[in-house]
Protein backbone atom coordinates (compact mmCIF):
# COMPACT_ATOMS: atom_id res chain seq x y z
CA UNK A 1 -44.83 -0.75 51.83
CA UNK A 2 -44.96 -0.12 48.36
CA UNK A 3 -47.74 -2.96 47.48
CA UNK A 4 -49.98 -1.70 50.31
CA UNK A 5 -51.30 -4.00 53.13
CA UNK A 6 -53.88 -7.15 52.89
CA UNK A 7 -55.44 -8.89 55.66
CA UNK A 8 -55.37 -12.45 53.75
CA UNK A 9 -51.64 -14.02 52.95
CA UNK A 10 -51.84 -14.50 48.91
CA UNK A 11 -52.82 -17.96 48.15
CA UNK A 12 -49.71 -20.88 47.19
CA UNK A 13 -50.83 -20.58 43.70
CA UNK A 14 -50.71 -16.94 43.57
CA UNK A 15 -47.19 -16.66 45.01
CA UNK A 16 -45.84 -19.55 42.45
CA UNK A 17 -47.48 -17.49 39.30
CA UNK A 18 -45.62 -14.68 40.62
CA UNK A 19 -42.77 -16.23 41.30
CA UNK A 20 -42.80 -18.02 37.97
CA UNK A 21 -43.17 -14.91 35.69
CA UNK A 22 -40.00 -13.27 37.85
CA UNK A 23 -37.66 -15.58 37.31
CA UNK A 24 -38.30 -15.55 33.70
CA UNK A 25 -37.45 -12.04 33.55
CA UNK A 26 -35.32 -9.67 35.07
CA UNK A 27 -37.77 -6.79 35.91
CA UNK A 28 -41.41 -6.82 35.33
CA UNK A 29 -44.34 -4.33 36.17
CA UNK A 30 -47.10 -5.65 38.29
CA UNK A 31 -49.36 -5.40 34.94
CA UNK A 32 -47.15 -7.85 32.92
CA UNK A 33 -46.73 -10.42 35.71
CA UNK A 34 -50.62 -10.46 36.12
CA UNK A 35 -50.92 -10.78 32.05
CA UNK A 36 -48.00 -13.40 31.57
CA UNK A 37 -49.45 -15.50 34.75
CA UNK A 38 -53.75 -15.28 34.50
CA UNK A 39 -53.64 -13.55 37.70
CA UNK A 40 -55.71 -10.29 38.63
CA UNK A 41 -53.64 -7.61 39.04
CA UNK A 42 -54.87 -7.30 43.12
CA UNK A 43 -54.03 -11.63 43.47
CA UNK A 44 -50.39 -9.81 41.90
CA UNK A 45 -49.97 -7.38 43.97
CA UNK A 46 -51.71 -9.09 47.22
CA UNK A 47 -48.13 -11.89 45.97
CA UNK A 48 -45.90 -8.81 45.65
CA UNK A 49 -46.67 -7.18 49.03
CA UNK A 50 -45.99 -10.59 51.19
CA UNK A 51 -42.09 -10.63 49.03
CA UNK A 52 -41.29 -7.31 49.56
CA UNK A 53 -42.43 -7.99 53.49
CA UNK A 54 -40.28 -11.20 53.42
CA UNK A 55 -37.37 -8.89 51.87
CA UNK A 56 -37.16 -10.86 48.44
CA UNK A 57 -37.74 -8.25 46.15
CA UNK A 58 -35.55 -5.40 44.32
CA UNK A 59 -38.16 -2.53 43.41
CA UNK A 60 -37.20 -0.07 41.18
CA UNK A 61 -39.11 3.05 41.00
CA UNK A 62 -39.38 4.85 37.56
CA UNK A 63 -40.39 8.55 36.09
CA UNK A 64 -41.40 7.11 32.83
CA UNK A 65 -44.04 4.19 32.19
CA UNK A 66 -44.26 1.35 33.50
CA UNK A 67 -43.67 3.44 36.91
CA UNK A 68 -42.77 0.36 38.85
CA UNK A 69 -40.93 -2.42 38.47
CA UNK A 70 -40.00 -5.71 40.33
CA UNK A 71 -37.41 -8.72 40.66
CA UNK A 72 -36.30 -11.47 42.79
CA UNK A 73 -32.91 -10.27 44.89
CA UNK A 74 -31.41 -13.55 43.78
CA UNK A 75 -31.73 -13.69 40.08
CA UNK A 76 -30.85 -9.67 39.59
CA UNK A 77 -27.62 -9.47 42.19
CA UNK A 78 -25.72 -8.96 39.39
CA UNK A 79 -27.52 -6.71 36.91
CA UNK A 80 -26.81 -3.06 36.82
CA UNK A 81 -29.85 -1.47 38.31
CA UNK A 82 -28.99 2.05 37.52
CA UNK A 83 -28.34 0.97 33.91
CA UNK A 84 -31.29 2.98 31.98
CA UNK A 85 -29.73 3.33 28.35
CA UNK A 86 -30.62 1.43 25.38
CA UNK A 87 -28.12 -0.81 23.82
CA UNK A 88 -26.50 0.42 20.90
């Protein structure tokens, strides 16, 4: 589990913030969802670890910053994932 474990399920509210700020974007870091949706970051990633549990997540690891990134399966089936360079 990438997001860790938590004994509590994240609240409704804290899963629809989430949710909100990812499918407004394609990827996001944990830090930018919390900033875009007045979330802590732990309410984020508490939201985070019950999707990637339920499977609804692509998570793509990275070498530079931010190190992590997240979206919905749904809304990023047909992005390039690998796709790294900058548009010319």
């Amino acid at each position: 589990m990438t997001f860790g474990t938590f004994k509590l399920k994240p609240k409704p509210e804290h899963l629809e913030g989430v949710l909100n700020v990812l499918a407004q974007k394609i990827f996001a870091s944990p830090h930018i969802i919390a900033k875009e949706s007045g979330l802590s970051l732990t309410a984020v990633k508490c939201a985070l670890a019950q999707l990637e549990q339920e499977d609804q997540l692509i998570i793509k690891h990275q070498l530079t910053s931010p190190k992590l990134q997240v979206a919905l399966k749904d809304k990023s089936s047909d992005v390039n994932i690998s796709a790294t360079s900058d548009p010319e």
